[in-house]
Protein backbone atom coordinates (compact mmCIF):
# COMPACT_ATOMS: atom_id res chain seq x y z
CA UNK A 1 19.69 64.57 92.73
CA UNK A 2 16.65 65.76 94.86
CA UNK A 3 13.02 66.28 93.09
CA UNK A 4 11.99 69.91 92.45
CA UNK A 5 8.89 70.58 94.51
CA UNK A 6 7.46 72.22 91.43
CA UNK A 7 8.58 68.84 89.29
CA UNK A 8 7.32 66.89 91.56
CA UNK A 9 4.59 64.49 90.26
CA UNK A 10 0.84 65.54 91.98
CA UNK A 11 0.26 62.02 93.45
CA UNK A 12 3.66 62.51 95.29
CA UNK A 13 2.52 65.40 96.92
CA UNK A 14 -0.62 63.90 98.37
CA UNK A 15 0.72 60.76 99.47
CA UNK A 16 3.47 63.20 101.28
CA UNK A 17 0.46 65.40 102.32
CA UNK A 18 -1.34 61.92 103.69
CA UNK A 19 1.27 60.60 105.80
CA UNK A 20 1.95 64.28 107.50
CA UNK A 21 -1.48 64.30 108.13
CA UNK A 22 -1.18 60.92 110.51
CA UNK A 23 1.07 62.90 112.32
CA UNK A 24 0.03 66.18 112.73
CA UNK A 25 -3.34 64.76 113.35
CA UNK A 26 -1.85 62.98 116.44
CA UNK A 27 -0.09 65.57 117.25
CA UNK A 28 -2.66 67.99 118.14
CA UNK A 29 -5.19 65.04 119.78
CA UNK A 30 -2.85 66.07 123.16
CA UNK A 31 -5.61 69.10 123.25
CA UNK A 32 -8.39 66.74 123.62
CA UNK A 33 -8.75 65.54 127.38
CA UNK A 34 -9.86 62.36 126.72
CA UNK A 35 -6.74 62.22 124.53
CA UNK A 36 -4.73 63.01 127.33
CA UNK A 37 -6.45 60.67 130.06
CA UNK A 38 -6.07 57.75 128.13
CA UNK A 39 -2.55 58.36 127.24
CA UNK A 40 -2.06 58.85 130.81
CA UNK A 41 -3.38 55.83 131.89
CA UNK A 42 -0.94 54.20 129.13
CA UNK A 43 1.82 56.14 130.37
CA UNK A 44 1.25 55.01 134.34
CA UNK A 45 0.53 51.62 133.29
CA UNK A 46 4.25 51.38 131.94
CA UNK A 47 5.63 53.56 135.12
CA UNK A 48 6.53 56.52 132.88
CA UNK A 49 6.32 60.00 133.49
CA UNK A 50 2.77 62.10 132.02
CA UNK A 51 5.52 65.11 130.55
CA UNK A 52 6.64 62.61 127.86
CA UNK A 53 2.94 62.76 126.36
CA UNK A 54 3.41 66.22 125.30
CA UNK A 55 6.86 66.03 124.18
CA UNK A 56 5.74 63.16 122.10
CA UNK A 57 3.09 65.05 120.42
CA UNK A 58 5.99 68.05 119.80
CA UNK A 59 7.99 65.53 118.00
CA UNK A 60 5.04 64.71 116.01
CA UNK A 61 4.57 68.07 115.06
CA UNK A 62 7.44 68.63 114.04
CA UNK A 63 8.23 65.29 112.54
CA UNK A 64 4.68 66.00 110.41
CA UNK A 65 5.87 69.66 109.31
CA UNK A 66 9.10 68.39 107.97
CA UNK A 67 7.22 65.66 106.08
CA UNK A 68 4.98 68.01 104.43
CA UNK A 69 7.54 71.03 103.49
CA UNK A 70 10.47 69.51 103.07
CA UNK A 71 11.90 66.79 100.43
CA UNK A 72 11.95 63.76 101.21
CA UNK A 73 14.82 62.01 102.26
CA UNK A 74 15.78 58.56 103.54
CA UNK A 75 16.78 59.62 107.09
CA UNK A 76 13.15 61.19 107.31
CA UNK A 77 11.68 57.55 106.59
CA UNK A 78 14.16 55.76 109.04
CA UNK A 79 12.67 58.51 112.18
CA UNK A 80 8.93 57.28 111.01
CA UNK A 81 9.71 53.62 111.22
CA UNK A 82 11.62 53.80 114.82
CA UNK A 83 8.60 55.87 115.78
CA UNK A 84 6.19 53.71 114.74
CA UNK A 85 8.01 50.93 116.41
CA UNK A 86 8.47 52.59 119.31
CA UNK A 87 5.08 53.68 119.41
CA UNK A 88 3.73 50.23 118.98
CA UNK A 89 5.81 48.60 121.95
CA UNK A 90 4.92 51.34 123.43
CA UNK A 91 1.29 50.99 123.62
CA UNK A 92 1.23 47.06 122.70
């Protein structure tokens, strides 16, 4: 049975306010240009194309949207974790 917004305890909101904040925050860095010439020199490094930058940060957004409006739910953890993995052999 899924959590009323409304029931749910404060401290669960801000912790699910906190973590869509990581990823919104990242998100929108793709409008900084230093954001984006690093990540490109990341991205050329590892022979991929500079278009999957921005379609990154798209997922994030909407990845960090989801996080903070909707409830949580165990498939929404398991698409943080493979991104954060993915992420990190990404950029390792």
């Amino acid at each position: 049975m899924a959590i009323d917004e409304a029931d749910a305890p404060p401290q669960e909101r801000w912790f699910r306010w906190a973590i869509a904040f990581v990823w919104l925050a990242t998100a929108i860095s793709v409008l900084h240009p230093a954001y984006r010439v690093i990540g490109s020199e990341y991205l050329g490094r590892l022979g991929l194309p500079v278009w999957l930058m921005p379609l990154a940060c798209a997922g994030e957004l909407v990845l960090g949207l989801r996080i903070a409006f909707g409830p949580a739910r165990t498939w929404l953890t398991a698409i943080q974790i493979l991104g954060i993995a993915f992420f990190t052999l990404i950029l390792a």
